[in-house]
Protein backbone atom coordinates (compact mmCIF):
# COMPACT_ATOMS: atom_id res chain seq x y z
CA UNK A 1 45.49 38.77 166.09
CA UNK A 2 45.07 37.20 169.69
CA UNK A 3 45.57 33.55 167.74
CA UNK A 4 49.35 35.09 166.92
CA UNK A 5 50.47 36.30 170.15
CA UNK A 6 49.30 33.29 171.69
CA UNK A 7 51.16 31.19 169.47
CA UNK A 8 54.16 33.19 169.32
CA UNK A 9 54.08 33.32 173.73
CA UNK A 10 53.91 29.73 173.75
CA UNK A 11 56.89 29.37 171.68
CA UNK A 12 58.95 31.70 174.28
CA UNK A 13 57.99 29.20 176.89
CA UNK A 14 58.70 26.46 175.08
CA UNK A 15 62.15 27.73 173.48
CA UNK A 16 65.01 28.99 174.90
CA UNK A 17 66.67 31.04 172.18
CA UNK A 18 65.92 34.74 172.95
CA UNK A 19 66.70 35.46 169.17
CA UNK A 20 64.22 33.26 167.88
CA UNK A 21 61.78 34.20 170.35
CA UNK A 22 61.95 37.70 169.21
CA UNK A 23 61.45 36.94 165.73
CA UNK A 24 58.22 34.96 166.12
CA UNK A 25 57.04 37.57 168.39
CA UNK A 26 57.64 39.72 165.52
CA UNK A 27 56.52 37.57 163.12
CA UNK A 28 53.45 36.47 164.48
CA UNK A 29 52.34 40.14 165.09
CA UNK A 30 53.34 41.20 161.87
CA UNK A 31 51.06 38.11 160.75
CA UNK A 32 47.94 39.41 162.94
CA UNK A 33 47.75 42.93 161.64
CA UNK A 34 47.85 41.96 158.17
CA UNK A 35 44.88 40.31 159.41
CA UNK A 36 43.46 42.52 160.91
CA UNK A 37 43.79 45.07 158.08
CA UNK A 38 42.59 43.05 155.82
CA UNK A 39 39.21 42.52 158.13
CA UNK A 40 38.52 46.21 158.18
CA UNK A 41 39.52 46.57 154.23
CA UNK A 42 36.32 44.21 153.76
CA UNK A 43 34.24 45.81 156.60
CA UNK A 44 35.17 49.16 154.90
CA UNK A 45 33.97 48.11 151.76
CA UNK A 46 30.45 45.89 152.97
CA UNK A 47 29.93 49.44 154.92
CA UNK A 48 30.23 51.27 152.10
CA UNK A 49 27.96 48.94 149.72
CA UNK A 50 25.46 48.61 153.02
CA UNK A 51 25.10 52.79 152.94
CA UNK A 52 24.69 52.74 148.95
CA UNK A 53 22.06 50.21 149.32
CA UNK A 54 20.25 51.72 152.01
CA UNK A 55 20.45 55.11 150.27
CA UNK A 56 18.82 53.60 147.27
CA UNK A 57 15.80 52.21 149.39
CA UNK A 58 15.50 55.31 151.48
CA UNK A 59 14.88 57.49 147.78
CA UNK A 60 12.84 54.90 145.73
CA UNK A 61 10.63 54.62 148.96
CA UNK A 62 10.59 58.57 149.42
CA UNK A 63 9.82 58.75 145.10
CA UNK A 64 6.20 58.37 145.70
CA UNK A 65 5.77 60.91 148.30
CA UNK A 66 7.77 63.85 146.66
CA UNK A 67 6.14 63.76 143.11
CA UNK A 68 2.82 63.73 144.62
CA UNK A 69 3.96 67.40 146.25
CA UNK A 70 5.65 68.38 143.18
C-alpha cells in the first residue's frame, strides 16, 4: 500500500490540479487495500492449510502412543 501513497503524493507535487490530486489520492489508496486484502485472503488461507497440516502430523505422530494405552 506504501508503493500507492507514494505514487499518488508525488503526483500532488508534481500537479497542480487539486481535483485530480484528490482522485489519485483516492485512487491509489483504493488500489493499495485491494492489495492488501487480497495479501491477507492468501495468508488466511496458507494459515488455515498450515494448521490442517500440522494437525495431521501432531495425530499420526501421537497414533502410536495412544493405541499402545488403549
Amino acid at each position: 500500500m506504501g508503493d500507492y501513497f507514494t505514487a499518488a503524493t508525488e503526483q500532488i507535487k508534481s500537479s497542480g490540479n487539486e481535483f485530480m490530486d484528490e482522485f489519485t489520492v483516492g485512487r491509489n489508496l483504493v488500489k493499495g487495500s485491494w492489495e492488501l486484502q487480497r495479501v491477507s485472503f492468501f495468508t488466511s488461507l496458507i494459515s488455515t492449510r498450515v494448521e490442517q497440516l500440522t494437525a495431521d502430523v501432531r495425530f499420526h505422530w501421537d497414533a502410536p502412543y495412544w493405541e499402545a494405552i488403549s
